[in-house]
Protein backbone atom coordinates (compact mmCIF):
# COMPACT_ATOMS: atom_id res chain seq x y z
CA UNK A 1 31.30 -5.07 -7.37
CA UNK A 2 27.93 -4.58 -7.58
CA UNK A 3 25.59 -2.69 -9.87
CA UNK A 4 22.31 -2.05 -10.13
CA UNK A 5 20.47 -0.23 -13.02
CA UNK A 6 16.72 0.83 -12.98
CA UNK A 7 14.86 1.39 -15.87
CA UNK A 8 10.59 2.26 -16.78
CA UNK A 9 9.91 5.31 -14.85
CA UNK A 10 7.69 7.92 -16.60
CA UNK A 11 5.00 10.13 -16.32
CA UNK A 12 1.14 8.16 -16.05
CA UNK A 13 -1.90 9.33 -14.86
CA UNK A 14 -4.13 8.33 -11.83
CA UNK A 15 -5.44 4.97 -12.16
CA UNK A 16 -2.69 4.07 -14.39
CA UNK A 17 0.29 1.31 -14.68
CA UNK A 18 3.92 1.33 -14.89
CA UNK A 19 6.58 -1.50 -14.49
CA UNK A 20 9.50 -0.89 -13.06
CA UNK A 21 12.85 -2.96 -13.88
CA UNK A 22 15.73 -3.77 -12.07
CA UNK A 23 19.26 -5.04 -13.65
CA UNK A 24 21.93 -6.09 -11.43
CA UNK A 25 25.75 -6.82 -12.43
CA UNK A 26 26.52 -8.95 -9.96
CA UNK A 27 28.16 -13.25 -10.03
CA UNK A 28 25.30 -14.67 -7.63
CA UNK A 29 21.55 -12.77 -8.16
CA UNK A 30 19.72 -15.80 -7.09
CA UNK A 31 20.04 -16.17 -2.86
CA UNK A 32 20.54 -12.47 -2.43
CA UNK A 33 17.14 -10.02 -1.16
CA UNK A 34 15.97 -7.66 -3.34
CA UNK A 35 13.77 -4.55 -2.62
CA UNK A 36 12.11 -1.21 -4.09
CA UNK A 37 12.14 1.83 -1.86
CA UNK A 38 10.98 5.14 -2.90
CA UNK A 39 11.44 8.80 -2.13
CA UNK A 40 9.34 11.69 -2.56
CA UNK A 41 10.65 15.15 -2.35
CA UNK A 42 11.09 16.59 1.54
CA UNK A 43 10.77 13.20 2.84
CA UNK A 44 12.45 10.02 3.44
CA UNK A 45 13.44 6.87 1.74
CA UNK A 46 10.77 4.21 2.56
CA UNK A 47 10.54 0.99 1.88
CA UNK A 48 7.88 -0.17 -0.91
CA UNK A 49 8.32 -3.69 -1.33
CA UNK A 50 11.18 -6.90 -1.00
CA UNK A 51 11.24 -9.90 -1.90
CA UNK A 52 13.46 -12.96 -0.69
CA UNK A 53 15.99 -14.99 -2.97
CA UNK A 54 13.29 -17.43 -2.48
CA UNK A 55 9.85 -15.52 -3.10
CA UNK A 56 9.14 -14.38 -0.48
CA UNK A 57 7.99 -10.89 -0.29
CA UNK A 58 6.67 -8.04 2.15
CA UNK A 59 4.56 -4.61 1.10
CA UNK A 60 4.11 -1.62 2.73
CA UNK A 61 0.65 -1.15 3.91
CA UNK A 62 0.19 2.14 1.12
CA UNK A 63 0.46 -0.06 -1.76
CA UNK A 64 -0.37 -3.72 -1.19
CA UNK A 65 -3.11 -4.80 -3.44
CA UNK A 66 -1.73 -2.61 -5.86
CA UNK A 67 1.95 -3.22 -6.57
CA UNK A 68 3.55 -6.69 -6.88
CA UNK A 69 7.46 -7.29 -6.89
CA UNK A 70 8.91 -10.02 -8.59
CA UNK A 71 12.14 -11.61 -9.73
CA UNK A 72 13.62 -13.03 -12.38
CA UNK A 73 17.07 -15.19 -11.07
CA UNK A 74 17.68 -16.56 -14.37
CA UNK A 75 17.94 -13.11 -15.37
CA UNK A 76 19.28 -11.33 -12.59
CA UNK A 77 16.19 -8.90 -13.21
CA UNK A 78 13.70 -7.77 -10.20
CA UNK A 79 10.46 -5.62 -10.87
CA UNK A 80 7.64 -4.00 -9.41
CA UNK A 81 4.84 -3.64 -11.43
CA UNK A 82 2.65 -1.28 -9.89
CA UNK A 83 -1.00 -0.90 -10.56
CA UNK A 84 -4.22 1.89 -10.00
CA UNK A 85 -1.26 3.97 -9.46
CA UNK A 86 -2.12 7.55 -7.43
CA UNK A 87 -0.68 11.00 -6.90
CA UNK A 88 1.13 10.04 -3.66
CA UNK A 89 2.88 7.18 -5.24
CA UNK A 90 5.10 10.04 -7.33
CA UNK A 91 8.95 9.39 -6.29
CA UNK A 92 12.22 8.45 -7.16
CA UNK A 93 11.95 4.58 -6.98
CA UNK A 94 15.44 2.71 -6.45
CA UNK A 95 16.21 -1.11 -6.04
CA UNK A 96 18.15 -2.35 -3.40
CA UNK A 97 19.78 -5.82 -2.89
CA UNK A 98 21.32 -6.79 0.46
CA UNK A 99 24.92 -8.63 0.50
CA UNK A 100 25.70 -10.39 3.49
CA UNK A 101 26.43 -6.99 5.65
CA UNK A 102 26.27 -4.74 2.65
CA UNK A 103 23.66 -3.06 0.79
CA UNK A 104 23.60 -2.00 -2.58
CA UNK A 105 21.71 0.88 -4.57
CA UNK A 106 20.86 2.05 -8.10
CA UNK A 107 20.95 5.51 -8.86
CA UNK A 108 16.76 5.63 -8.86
CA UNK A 109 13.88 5.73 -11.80
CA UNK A 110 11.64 8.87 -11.46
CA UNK A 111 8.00 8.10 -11.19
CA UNK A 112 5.53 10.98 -11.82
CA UNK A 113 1.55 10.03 -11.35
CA UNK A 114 -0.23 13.27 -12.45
CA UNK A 115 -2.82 14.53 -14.84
């Protein structure tokens, strides 16, 4: 069984910062990859950013230089801090983690960039 829980959503305005955490239940964090994939109202679930058991990591175009995911094994903790955060960025934000065939969701953070 696994479970993730996300957790620092909020209201910010334009320009601002938030950092977004990640808590999985789970035996093994470490090997497994982790991503952040958001949703805006009327449209679909995209991918934001992943990152490999080992560090590696991929951005969508719309928010690399701006966002950075990370991960915390030790922890079992991934996050996405995200940076000069705009308008378009406002979505539900969820964290995935991939298992073997199997993918895994939490039930979302709600991120609101707005003045």
């Amino acid at each position: 069984q696994v479970q993730l829980l996300e957790s620092g959503g909020g209201l910010v305005q334009p320009g601002g910062s938030l950092r977004l955490s990640c808590a999985a239940s789970v035996t093994i964090f470490s090997i497994h990859p982790m991503g952040w994939y958001r949703q805006a109202p009327g449209r679909q679930r995209e991918l934001v950013a992943s990152i490999t058991g080992s560090g590696s990591v991929n951005y969508a175009d719309s928010v690399k230089g701006r966002f950075t995911i990370s991960r915390e094994n030790a922890k079992k903790m991934a996050y996405l801090q995200m940076n000069s955060l705009k308008p378009e960025d406002t979505a539900v934000y969820f964290c995935k983690m991939s298992r073997g065939t199997s993918d895994y969701w939490g039930q979302g953070t709600q991120v609101t960039v707005s003045s």
